[in-house]
PDB file of N, CA and C in Angstrom:
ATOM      1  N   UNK A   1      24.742  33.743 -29.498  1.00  0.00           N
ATOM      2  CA  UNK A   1      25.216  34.088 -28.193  1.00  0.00           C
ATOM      3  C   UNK A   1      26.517  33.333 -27.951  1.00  0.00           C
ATOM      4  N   UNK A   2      26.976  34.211 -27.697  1.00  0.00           N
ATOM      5  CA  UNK A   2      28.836  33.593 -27.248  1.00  0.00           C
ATOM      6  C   UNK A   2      29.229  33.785 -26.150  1.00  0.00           C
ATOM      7  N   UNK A   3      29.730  32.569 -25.211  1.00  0.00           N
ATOM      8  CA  UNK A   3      30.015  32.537 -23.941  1.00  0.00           C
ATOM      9  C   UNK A   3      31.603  32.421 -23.775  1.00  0.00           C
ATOM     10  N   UNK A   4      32.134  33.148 -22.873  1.00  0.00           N
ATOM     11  CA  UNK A   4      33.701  32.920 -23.242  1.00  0.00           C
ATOM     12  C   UNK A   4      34.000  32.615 -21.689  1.00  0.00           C
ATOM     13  N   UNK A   5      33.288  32.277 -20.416  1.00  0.00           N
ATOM     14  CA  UNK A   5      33.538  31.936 -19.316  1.00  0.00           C
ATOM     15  C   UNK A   5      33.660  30.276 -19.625  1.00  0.00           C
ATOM     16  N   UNK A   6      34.729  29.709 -18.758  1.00  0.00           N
ATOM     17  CA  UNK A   6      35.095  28.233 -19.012  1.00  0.00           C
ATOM     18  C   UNK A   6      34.080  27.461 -17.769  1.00  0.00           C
ATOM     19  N   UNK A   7      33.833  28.277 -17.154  1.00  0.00           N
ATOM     20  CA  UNK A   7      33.076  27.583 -15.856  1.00  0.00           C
ATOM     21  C   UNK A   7      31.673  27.310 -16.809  1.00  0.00           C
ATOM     22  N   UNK A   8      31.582  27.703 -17.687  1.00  0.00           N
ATOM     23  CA  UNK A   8      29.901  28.011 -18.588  1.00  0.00           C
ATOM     24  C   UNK A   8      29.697  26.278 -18.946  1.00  0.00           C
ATOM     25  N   UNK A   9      31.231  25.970 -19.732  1.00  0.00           N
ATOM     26  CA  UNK A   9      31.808  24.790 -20.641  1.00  0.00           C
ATOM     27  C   UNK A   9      31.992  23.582 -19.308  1.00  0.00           C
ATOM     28  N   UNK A  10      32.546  23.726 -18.711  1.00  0.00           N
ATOM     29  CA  UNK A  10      32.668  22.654 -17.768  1.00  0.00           C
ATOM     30  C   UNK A  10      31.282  22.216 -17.114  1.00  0.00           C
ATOM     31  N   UNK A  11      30.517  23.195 -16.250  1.00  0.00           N
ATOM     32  CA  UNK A  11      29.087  22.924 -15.849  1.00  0.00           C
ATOM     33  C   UNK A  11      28.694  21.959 -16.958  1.00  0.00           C
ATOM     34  N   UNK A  12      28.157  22.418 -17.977  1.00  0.00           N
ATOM     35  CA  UNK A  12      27.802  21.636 -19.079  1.00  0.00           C
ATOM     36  C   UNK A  12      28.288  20.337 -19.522  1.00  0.00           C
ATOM     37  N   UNK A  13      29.942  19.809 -19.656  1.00  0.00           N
ATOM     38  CA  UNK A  13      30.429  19.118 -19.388  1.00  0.00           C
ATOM     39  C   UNK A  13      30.117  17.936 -18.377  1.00  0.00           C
ATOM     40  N   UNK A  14      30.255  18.994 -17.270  1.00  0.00           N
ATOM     41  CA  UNK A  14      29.438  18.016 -15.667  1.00  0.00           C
ATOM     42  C   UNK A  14      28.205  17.516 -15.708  1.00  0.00           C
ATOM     43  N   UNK A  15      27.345  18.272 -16.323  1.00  0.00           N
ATOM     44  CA  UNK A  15      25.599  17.518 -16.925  1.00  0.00           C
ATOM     45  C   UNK A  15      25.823  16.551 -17.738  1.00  0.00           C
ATOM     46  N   UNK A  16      26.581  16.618 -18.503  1.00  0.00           N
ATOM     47  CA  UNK A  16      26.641  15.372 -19.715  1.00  0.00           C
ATOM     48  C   UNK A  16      26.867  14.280 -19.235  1.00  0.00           C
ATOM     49  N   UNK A  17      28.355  14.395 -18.368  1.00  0.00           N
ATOM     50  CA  UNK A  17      28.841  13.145 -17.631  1.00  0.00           C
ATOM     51  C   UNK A  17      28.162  12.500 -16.775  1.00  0.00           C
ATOM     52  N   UNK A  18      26.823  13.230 -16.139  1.00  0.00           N
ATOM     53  CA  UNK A  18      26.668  12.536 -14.896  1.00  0.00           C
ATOM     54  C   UNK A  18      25.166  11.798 -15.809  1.00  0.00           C
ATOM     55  N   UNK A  19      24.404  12.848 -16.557  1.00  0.00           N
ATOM     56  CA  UNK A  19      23.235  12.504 -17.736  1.00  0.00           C
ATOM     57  C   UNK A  19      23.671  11.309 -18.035  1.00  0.00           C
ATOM     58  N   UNK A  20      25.089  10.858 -18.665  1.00  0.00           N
ATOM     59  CA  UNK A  20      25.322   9.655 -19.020  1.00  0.00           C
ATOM     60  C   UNK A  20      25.729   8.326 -17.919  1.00  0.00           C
ATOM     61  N   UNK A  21      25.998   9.131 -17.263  1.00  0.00           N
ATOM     62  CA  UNK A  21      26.571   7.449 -15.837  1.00  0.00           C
ATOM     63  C   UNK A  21      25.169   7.358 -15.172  1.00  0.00           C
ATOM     64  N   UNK A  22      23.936   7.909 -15.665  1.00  0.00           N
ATOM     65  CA  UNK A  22      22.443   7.489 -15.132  1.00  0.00           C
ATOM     66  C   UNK A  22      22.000   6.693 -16.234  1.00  0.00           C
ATOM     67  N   UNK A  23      21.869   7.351 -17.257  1.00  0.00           N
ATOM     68  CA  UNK A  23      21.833   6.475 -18.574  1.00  0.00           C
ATOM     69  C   UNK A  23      22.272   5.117 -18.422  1.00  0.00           C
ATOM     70  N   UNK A  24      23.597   4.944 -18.234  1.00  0.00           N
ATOM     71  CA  UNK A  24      24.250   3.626 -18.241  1.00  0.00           C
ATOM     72  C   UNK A  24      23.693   2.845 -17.149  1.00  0.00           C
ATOM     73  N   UNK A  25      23.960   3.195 -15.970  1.00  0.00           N
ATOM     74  CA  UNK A  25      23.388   2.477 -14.686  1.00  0.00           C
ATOM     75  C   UNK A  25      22.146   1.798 -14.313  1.00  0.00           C
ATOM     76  N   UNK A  26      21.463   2.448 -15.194  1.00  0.00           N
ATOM     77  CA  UNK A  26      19.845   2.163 -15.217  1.00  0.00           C
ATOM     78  C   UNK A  26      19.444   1.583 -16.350  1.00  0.00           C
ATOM     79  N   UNK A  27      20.393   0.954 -16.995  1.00  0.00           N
ATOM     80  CA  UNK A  27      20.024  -0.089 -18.003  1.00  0.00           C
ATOM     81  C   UNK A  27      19.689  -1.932 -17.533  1.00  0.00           C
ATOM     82  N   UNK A  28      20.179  -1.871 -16.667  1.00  0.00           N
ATOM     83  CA  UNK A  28      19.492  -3.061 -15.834  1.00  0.00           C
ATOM     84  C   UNK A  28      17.961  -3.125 -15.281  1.00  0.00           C
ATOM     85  N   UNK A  29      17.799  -2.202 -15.062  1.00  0.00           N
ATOM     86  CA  UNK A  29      16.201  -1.490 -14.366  1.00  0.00           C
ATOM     87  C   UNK A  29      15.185  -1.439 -15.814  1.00  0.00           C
ATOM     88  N   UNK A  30      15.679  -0.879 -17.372  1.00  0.00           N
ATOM     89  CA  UNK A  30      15.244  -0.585 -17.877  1.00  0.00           C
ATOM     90  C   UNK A  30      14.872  -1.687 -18.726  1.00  0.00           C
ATOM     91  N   UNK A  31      16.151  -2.855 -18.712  1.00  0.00           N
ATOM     92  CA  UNK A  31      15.881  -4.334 -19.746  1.00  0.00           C
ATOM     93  C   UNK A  31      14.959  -5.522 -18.686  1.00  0.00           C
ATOM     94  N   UNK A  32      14.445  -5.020 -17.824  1.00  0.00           N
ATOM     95  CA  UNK A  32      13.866  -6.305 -16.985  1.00  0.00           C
ATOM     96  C   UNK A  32      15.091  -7.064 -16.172  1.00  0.00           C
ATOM     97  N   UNK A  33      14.634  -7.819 -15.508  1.00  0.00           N
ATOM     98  CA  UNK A  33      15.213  -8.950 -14.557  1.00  0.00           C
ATOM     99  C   UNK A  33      16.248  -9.744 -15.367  1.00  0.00           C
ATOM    100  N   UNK A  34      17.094 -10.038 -14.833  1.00  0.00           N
ATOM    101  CA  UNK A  34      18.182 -11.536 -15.173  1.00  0.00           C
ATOM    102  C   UNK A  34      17.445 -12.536 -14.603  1.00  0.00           C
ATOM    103  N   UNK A  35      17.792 -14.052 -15.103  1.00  0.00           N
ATOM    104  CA  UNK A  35      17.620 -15.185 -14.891  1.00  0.00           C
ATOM    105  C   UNK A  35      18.848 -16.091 -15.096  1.00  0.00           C
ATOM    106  N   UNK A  36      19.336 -16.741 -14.045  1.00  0.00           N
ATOM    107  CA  UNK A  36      20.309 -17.815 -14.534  1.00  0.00           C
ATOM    108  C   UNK A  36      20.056 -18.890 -13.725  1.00  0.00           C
ATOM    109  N   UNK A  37      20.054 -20.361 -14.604  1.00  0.00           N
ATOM    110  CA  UNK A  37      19.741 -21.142 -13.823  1.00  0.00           C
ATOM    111  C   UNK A  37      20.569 -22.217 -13.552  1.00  0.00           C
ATOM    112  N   UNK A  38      21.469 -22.415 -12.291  1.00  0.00           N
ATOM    113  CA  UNK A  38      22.509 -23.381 -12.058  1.00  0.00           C
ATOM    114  C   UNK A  38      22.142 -24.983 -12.570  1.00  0.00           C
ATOM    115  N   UNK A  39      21.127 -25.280 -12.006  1.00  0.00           N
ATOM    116  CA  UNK A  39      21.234 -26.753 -11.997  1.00  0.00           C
ATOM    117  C   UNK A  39      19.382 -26.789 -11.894  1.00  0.00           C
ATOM    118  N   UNK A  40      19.273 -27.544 -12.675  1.00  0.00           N
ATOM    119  CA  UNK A  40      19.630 -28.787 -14.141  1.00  0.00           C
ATOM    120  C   UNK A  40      20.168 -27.735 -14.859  1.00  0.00           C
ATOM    121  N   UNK A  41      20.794 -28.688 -15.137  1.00  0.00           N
ATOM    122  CA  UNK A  41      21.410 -27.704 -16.617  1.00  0.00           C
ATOM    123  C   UNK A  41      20.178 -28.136 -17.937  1.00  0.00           C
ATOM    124  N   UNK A  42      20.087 -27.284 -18.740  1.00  0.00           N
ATOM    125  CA  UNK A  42      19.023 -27.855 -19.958  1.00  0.00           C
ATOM    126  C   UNK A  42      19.807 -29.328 -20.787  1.00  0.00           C
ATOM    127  N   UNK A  43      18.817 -29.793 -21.150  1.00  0.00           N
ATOM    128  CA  UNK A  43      18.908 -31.220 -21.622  1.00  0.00           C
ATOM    129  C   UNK A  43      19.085 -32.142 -20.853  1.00  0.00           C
ATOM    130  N   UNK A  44      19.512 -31.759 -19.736  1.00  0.00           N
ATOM    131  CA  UNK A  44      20.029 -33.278 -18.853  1.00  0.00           C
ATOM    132  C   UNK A  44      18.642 -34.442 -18.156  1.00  0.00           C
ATOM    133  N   UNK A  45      19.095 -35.322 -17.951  1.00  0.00           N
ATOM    134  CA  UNK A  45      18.496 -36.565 -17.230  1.00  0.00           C
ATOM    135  C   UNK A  45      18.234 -36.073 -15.451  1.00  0.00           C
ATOM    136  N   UNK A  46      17.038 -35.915 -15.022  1.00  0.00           N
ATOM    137  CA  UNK A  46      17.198 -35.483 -13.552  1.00  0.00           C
ATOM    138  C   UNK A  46      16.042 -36.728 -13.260  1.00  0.00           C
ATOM    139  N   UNK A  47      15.986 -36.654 -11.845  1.00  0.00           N
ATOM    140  CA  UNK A  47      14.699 -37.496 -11.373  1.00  0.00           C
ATOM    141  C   UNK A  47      13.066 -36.886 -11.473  1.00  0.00           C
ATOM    142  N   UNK A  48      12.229 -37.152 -10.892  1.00  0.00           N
ATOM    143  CA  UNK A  48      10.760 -37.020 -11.043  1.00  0.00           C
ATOM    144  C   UNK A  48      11.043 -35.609  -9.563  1.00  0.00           C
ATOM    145  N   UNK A  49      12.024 -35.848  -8.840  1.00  0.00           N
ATOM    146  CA  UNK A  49      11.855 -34.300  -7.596  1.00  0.00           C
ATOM    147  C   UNK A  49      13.088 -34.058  -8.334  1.00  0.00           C
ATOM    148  N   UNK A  50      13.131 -32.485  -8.527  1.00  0.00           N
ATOM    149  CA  UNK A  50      14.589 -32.152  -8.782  1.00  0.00           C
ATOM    150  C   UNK A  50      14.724 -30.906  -8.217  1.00  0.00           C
ATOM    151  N   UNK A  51      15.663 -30.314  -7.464  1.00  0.00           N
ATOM    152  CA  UNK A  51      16.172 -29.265  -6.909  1.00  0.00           C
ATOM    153  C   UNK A  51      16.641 -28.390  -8.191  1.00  0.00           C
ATOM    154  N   UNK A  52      16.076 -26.711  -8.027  1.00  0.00           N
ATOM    155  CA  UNK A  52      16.548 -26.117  -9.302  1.00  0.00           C
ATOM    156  C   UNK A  52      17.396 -25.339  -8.363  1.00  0.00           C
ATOM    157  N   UNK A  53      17.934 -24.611  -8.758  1.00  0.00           N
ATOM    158  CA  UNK A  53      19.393 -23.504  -7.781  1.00  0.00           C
ATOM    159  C   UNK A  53      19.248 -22.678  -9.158  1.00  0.00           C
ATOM    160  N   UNK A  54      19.679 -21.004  -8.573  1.00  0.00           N
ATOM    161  CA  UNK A  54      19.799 -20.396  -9.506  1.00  0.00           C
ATOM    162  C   UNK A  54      20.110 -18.446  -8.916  1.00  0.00           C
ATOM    163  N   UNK A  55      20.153 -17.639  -9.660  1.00  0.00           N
ATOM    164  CA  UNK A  55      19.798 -16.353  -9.465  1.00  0.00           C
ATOM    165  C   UNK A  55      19.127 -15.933  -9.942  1.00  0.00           C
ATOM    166  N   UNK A  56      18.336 -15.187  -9.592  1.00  0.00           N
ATOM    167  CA  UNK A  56      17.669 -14.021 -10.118  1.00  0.00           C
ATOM    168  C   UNK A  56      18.239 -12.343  -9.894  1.00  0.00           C
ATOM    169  N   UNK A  57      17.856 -11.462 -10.831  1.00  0.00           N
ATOM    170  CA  UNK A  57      18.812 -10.126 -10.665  1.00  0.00           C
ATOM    171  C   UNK A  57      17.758  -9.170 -10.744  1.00  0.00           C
ATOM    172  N   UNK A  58      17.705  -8.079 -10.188  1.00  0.00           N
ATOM    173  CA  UNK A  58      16.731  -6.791 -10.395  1.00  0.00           C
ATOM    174  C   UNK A  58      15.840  -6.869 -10.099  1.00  0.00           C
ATOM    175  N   UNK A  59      15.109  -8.269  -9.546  1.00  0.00           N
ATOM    176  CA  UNK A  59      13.506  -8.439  -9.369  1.00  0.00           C
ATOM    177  C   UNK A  59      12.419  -8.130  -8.071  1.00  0.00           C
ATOM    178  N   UNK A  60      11.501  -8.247  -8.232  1.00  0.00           N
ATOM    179  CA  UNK A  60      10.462  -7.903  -7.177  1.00  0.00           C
ATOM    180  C   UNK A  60       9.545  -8.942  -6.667  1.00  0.00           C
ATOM    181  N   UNK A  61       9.667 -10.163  -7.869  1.00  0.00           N
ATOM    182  CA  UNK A  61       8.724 -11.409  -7.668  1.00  0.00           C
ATOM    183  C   UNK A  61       9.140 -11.942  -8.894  1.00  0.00           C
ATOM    184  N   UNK A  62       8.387 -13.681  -8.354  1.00  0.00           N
ATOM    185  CA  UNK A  62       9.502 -14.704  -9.595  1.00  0.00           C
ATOM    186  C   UNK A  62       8.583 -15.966  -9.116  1.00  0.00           C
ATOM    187  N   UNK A  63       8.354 -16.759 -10.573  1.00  0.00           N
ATOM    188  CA  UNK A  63       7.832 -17.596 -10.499  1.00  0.00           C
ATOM    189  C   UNK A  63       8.174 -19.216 -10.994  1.00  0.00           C
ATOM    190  N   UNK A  64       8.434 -20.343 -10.739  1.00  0.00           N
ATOM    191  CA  UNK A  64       9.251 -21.329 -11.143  1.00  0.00           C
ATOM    192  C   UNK A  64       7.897 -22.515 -11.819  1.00  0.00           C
ATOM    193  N   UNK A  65       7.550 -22.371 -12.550  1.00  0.00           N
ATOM    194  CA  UNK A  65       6.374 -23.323 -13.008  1.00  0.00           C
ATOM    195  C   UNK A  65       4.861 -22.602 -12.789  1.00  0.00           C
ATOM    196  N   UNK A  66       5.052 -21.694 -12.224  1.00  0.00           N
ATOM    197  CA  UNK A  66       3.456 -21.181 -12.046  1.00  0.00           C
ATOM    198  C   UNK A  66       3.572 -20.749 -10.590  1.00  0.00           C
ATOM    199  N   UNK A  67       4.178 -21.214  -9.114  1.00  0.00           N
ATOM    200  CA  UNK A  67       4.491 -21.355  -8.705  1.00  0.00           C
ATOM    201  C   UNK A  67       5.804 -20.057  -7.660  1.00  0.00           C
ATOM    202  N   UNK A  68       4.898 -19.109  -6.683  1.00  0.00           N
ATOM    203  CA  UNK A  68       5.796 -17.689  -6.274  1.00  0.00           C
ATOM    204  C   UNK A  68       6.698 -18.661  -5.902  1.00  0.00           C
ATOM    205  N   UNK A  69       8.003 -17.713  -5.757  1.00  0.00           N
ATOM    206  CA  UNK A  69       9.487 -18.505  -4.840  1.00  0.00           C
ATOM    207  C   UNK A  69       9.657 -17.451  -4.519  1.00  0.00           C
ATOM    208  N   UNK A  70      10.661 -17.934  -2.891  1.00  0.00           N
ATOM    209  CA  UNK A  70      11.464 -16.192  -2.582  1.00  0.00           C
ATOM    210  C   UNK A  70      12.516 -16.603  -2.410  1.00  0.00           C
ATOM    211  N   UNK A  71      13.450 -15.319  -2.978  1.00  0.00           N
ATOM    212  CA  UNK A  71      14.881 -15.322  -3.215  1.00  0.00           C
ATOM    213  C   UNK A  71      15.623 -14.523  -2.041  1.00  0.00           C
ATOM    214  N   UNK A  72      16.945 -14.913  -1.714  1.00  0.00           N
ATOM    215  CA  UNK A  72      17.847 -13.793  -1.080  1.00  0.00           C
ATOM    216  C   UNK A  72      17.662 -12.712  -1.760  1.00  0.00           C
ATOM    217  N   UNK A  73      18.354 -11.896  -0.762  1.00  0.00           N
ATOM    218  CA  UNK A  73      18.658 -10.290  -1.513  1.00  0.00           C
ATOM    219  C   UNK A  73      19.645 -10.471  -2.495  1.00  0.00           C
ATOM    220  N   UNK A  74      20.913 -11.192  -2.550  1.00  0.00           N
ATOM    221  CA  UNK A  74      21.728 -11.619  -3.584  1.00  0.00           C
ATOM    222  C   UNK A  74      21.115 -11.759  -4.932  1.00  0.00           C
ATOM    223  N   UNK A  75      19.894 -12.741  -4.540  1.00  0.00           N
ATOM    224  CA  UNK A  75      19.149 -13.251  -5.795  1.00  0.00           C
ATOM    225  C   UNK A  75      18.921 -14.230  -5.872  1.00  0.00           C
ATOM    226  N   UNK A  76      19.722 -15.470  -4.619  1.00  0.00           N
ATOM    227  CA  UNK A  76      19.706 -16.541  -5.143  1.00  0.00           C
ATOM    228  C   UNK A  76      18.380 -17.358  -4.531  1.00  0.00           C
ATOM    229  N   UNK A  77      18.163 -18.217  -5.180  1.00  0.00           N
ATOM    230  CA  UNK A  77      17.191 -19.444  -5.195  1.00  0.00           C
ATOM    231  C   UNK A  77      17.165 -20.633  -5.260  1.00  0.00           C
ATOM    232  N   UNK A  78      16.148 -21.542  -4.708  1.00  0.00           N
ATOM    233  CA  UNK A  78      16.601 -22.716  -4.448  1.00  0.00           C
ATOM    234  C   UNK A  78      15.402 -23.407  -4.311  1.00  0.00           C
ATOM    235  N   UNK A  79      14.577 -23.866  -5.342  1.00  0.00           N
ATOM    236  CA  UNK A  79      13.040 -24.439  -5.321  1.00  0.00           C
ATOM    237  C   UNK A  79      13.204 -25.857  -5.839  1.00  0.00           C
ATOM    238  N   UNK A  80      12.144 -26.927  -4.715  1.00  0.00           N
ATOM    239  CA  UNK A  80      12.127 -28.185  -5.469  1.00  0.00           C
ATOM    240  C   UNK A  80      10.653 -28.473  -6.383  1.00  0.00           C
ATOM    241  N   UNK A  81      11.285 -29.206  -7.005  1.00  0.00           N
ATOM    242  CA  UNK A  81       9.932 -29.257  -8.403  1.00  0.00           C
ATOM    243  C   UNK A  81       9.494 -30.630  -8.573  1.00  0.00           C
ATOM    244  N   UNK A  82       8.338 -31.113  -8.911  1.00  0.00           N
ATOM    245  CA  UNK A  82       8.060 -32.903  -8.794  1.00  0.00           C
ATOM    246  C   UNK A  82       8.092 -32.342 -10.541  1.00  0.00           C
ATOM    247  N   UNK A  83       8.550 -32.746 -11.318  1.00  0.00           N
ATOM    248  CA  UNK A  83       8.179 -33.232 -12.983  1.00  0.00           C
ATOM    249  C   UNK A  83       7.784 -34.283 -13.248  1.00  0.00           C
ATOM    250  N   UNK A  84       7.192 -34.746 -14.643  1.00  0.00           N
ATOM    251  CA  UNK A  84       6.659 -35.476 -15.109  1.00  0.00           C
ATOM    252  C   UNK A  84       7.789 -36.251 -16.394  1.00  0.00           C
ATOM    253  N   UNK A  85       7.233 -37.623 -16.472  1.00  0.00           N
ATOM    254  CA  UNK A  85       8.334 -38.130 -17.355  1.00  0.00           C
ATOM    255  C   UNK A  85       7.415 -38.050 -18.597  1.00  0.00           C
ATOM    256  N   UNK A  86       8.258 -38.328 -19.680  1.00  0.00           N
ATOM    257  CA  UNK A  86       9.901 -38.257 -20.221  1.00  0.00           C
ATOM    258  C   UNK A  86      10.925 -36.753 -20.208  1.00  0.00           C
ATOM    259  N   UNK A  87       9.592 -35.935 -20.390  1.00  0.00           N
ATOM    260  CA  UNK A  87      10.378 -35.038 -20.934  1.00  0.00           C
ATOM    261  C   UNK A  87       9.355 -33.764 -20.270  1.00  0.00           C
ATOM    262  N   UNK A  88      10.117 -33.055 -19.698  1.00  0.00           N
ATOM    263  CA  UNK A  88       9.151 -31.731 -18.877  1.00  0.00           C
ATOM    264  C   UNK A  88      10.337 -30.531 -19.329  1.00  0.00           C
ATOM    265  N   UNK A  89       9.247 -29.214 -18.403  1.00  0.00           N
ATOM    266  CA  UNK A  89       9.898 -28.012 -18.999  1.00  0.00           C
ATOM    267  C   UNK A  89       9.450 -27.167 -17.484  1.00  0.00           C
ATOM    268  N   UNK A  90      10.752 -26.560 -17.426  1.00  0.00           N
ATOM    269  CA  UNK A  90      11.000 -25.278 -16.126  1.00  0.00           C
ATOM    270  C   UNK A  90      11.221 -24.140 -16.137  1.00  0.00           C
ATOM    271  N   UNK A  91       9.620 -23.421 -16.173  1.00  0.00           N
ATOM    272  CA  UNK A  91       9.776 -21.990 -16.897  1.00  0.00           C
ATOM    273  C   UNK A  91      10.153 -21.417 -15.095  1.00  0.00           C
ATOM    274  N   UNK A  92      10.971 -20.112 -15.659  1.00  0.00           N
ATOM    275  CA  UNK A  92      10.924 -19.726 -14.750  1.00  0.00           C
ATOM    276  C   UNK A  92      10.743 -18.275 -15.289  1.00  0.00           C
ATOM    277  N   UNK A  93       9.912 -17.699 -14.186  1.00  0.00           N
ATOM    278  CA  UNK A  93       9.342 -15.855 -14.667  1.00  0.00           C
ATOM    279  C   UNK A  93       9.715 -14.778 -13.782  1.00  0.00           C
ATOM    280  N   UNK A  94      10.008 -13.717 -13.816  1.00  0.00           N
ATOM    281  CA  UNK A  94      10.681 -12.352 -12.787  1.00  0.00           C
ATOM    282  C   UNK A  94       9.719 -11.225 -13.482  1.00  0.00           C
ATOM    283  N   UNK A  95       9.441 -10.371 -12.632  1.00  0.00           N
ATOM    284  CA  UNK A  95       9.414  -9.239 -12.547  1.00  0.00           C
ATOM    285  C   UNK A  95       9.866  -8.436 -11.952  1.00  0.00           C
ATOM    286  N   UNK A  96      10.275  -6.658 -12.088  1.00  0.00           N
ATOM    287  CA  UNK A  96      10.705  -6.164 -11.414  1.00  0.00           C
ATOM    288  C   UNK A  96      10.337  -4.971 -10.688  1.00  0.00           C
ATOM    289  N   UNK A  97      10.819  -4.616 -10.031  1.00  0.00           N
ATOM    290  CA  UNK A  97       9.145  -2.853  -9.397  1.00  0.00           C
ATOM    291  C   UNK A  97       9.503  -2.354 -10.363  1.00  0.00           C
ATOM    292  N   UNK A  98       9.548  -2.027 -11.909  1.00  0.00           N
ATOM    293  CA  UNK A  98       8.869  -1.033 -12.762  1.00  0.00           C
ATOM    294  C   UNK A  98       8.082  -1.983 -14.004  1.00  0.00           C
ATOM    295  N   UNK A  99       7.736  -3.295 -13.600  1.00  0.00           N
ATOM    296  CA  UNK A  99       6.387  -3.961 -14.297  1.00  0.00           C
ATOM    297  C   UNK A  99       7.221  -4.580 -15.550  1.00  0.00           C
ATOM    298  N   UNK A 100       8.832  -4.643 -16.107  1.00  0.00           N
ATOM    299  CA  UNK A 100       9.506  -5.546 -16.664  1.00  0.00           C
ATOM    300  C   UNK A 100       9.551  -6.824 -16.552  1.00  0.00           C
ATOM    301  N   UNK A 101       9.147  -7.792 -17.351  1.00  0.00           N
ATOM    302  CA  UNK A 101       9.227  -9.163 -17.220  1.00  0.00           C
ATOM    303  C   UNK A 101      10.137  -9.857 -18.252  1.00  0.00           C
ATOM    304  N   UNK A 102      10.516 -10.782 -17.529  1.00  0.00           N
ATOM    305  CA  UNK A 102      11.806 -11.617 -17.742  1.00  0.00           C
ATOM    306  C   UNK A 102      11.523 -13.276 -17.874  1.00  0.00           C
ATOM    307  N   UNK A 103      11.418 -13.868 -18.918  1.00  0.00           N
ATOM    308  CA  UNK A 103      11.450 -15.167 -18.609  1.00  0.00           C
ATOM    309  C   UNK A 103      12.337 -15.959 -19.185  1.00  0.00           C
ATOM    310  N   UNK A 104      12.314 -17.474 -18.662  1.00  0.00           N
ATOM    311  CA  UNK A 104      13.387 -18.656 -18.673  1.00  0.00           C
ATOM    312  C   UNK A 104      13.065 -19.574 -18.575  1.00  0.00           C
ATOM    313  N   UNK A 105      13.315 -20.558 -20.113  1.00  0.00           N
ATOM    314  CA  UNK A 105      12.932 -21.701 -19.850  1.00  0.00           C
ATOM    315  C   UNK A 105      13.987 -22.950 -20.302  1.00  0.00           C
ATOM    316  N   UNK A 106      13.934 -24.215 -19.234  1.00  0.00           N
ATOM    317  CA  UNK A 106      14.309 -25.268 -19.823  1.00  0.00           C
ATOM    318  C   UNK A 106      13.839 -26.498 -19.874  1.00  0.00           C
ATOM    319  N   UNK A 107      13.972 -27.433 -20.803  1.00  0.00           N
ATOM    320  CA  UNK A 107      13.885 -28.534 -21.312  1.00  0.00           C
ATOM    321  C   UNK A 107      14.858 -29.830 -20.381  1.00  0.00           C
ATOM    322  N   UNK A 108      14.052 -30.653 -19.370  1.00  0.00           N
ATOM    323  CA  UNK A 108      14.654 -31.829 -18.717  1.00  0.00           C
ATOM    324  C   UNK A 108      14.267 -32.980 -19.233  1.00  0.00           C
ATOM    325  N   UNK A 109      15.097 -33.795 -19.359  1.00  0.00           N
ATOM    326  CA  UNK A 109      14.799 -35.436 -19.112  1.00  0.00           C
ATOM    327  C   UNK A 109      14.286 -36.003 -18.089  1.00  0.00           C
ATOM    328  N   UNK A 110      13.255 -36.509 -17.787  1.00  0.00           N
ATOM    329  CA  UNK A 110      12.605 -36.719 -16.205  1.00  0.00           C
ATOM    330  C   UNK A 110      12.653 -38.731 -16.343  1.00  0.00           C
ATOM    331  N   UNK A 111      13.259 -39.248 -15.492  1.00  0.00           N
ATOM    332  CA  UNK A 111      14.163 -40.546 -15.249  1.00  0.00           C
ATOM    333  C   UNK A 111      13.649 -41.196 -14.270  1.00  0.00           C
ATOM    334  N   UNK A 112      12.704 -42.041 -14.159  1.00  0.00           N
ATOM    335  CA  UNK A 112      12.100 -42.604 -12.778  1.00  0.00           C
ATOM    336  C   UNK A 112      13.145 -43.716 -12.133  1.00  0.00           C
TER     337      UNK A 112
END
């Protein structure tokens, strides 16, 4: 079958382009949540309370040690944590409304 109308070719055209800028857009939705975490930075020396700061991206719920937190709509966050010395660890976990999970962890020096 041979089509020789250009409106046939363009329509088609127009499905592809838009098929693909959904494709692309919804690759954030499709890889789970972001995590970034400002402060501590990993490895460093903090005290036994330490303030974590951070974002979270795409999520629906998020957890900092076991522990719900709630974030701005931005993403951002701001939870204090008691650790244990010498040496502790700050997982942090996201999910997002389509059941993607995301996690993050770091390694502190805990300094009495």
């Amino acid at each position: 079958m041979y089509f020789k109308s250009i409106s046939f070719y363009i329509s088609i055209l127009l499905v592809l382009c838009i098929a693909g800028y959904a494709f692309y857009n919804s690759s954030s939705l499709r890889s789970g949540p972001t995590i970034h975490i400002d402060t501590p930075l990993a490895y460093s020396s903090v005290r036994s309370v330490v303030e974590v700061r951070g974002t979270i991206a795409h999520a629906k719920e998020a957890t900092i040690n076991g522990m719900n937190i709630s974030f701005a709509k931005n993403g951002d966050f701001v939870a204090l944590l008691v650790l244990t010395p010498p040496l502790d660890t700050i997982d942090i976990w996201a999910k997002n409304a389509y059941g993607r999970e995301s996690t993050k962890s770091i390694q502190v020096a805990v300094v009495e």
